[in-house]
Every structure is written in C-alpha cells, then in structure tokens.
C-alpha atoms as a PDB file:
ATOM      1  CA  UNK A   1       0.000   0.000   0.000  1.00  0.00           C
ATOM      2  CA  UNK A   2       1.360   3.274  -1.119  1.00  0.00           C
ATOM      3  CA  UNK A   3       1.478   5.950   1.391  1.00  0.00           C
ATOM      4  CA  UNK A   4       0.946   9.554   1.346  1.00  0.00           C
ATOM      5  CA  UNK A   5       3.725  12.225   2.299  1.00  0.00           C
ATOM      6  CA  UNK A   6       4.135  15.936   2.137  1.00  0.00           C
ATOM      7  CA  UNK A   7       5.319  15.675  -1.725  1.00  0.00           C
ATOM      8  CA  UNK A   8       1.398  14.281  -2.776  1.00  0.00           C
ATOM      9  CA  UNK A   9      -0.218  16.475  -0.679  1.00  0.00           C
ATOM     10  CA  UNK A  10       1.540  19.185  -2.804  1.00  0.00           C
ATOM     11  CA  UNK A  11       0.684  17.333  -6.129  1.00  0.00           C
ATOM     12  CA  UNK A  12      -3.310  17.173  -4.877  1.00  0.00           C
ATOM     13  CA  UNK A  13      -3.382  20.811  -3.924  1.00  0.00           C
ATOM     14  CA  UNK A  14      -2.101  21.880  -6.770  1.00  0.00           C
ATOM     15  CA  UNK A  15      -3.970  19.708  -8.807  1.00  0.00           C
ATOM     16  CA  UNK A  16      -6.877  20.990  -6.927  1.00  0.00           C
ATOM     17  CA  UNK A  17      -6.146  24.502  -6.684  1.00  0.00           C
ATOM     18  CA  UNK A  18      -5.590  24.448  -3.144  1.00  0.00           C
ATOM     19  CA  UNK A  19      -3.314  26.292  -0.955  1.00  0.00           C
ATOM     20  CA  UNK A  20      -2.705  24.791   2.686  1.00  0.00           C
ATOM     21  CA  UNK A  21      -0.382  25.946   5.156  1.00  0.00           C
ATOM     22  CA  UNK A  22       2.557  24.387   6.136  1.00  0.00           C
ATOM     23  CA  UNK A  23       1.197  23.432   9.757  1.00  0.00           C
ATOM     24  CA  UNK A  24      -1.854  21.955   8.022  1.00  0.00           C
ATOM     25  CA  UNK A  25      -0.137  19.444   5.927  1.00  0.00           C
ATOM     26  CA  UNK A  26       0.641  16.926   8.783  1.00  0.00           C
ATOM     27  CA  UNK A  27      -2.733  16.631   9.950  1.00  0.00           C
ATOM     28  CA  UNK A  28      -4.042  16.044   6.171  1.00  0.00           C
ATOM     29  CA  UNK A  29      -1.364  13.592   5.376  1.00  0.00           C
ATOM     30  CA  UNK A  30      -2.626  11.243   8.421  1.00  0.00           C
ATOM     31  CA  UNK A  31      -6.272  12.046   7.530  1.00  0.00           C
ATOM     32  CA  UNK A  32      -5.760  10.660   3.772  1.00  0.00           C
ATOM     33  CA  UNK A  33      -3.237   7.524   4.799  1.00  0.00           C
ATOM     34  CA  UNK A  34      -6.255   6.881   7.289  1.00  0.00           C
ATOM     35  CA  UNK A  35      -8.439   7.211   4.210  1.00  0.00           C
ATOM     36  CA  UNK A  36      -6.192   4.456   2.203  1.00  0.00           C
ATOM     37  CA  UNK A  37      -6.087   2.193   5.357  1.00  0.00           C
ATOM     38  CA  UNK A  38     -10.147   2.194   5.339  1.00  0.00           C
ATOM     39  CA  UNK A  39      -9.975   1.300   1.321  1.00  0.00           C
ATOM     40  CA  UNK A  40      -7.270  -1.635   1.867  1.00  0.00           C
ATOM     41  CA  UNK A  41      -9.630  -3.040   4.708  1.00  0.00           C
ATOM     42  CA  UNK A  42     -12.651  -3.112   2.089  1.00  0.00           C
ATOM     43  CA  UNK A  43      -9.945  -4.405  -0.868  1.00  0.00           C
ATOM     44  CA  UNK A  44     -10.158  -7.292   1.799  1.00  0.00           C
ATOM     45  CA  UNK A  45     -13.718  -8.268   1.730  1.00  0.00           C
ATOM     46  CA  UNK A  46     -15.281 -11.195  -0.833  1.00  0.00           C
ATOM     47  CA  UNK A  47     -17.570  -9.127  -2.861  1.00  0.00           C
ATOM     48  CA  UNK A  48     -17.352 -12.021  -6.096  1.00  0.00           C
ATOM     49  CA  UNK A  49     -21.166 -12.121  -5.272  1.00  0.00           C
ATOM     50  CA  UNK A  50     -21.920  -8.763  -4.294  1.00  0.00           C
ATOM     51  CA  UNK A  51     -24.159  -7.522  -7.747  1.00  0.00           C
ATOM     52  CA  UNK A  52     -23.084  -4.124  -8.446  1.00  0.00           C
ATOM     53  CA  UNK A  53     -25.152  -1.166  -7.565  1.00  0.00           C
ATOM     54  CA  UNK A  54     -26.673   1.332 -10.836  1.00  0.00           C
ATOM     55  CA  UNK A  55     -29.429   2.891  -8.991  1.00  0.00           C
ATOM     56  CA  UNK A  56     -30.430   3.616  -5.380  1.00  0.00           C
ATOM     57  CA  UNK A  57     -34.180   2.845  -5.621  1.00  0.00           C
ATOM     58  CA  UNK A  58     -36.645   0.393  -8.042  1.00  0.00           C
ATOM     59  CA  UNK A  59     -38.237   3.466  -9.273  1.00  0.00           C
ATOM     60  CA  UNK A  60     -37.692   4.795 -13.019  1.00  0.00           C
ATOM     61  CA  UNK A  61     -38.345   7.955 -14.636  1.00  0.00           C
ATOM     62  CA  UNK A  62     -40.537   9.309 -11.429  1.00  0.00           C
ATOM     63  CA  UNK A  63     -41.518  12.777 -13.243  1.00  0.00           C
ATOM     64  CA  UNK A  64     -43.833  15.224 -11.915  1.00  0.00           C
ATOM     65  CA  UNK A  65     -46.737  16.941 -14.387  1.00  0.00           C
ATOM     66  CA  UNK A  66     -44.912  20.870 -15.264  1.00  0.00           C
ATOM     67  CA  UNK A  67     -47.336  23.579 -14.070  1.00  0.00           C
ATOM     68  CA  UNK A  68     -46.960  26.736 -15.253  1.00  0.00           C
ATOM     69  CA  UNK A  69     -46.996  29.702 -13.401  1.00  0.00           C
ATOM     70  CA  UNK A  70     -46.151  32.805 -12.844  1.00  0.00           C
ATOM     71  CA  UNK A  71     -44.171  33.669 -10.162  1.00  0.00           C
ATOM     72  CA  UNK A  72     -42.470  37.174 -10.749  1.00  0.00           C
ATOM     73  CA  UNK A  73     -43.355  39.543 -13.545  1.00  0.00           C
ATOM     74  CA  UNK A  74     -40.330  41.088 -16.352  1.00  0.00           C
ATOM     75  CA  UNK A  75     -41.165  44.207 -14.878  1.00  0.00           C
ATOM     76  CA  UNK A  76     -40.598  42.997 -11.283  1.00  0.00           C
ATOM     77  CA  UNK A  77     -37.550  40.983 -12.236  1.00  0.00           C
ATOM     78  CA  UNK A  78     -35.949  43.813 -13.485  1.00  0.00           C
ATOM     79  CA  UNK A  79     -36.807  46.365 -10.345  1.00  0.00           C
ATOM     80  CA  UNK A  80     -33.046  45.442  -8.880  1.00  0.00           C
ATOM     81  CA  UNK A  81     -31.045  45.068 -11.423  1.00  0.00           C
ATOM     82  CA  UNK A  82     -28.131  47.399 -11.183  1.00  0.00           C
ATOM     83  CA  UNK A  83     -28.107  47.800 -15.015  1.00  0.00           C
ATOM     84  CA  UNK A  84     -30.992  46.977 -17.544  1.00  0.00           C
ATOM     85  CA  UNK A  85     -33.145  48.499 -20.630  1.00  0.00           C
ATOM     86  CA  UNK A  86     -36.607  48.411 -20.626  1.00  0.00           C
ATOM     87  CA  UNK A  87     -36.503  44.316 -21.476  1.00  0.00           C
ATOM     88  CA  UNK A  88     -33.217  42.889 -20.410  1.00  0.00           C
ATOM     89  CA  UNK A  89     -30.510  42.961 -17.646  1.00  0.00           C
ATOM     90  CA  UNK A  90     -27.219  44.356 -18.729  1.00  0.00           C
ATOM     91  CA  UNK A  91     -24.399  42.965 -18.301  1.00  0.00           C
ATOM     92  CA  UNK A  92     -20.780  43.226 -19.273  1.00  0.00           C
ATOM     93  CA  UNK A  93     -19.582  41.632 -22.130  1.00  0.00           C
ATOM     94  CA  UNK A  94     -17.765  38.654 -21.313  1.00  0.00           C
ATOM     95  CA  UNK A  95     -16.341  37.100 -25.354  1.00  0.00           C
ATOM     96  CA  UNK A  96     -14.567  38.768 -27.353  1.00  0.00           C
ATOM     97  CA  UNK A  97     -14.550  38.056 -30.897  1.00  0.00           C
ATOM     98  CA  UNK A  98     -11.277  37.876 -32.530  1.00  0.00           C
END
C-alpha cells in the first residue's frame, strides 16, 4: 500500500487549486493515509457475489406533471437590477470576438 507524504499532498493541492499551510499538511497527510487504510480493509472483503449497484431505488423515470406559473413579472424581475433596458438585464460583455 502506497502511502501519502508531504510531496502528494503538494501534487493534490495543486492539482486541486488548493493552498494549505505548512502546519496543516501533517494533519491532512494522516487524515488521507487513514483514508487508504479504510480502502485496503474493504480491498479485503469477498464481494465475487456482491451484484453491483446502478441505482439507489426500483423506481424509473418518477416525473412530476410541469405547471406553469407565474411567479415574478419582467417588470418585477428587473426592479433590482443594477443595469438593464426596458426588457433585459445588462451585463458586461464577457467574449470577445477575434
């Protein structure tokens, strides 16, 4: 079993894009080798009979009828936006077309 020092911590926060302090890496490097320990232990179970889960309940496709409504107006949907026309929300642009 391979086990987890300071250098893969570094590799999964940065992988991650996570920062962690210095002082907080020995405390996550015994949380995730206790992590591996508790996968090994199930690696040692007989599950050659065990059929493999695909859904959580019996039930397929439970869908409920769509109702519409209306809940909020244009008008009142626009009331506080901090930039808008007299149909739409302004925003800034966010492509730009090269």
């Amino acid at each position: 079993m391979s086990k987890i020092d300071k250098d893969t911590v570094d590799r999964i926060a940065h992988l991650a894009r996570l920062e962690f302090a210095e002082t907080e890496k020995p405390e996550l490097i015994n949380k995730m080798n206790r992590m591996l320990e508790f996968v090994e232990k199930l690696n040692e179970l007989d599950t050659g009979r065990v059929e493999p889960l695909i859904y959580m309940c019996e039930e397929v496709n439970v869908l409920r009828d769509d109702v519409v409504i209306e809940s909020i107006t244009q008008k009142e949907a626009l009331l506080n936006a901090p930039k808008k026309d007299s149909d739409y929300f302004k925003v800034p642009k966010v492509v730009d077309r090269k």
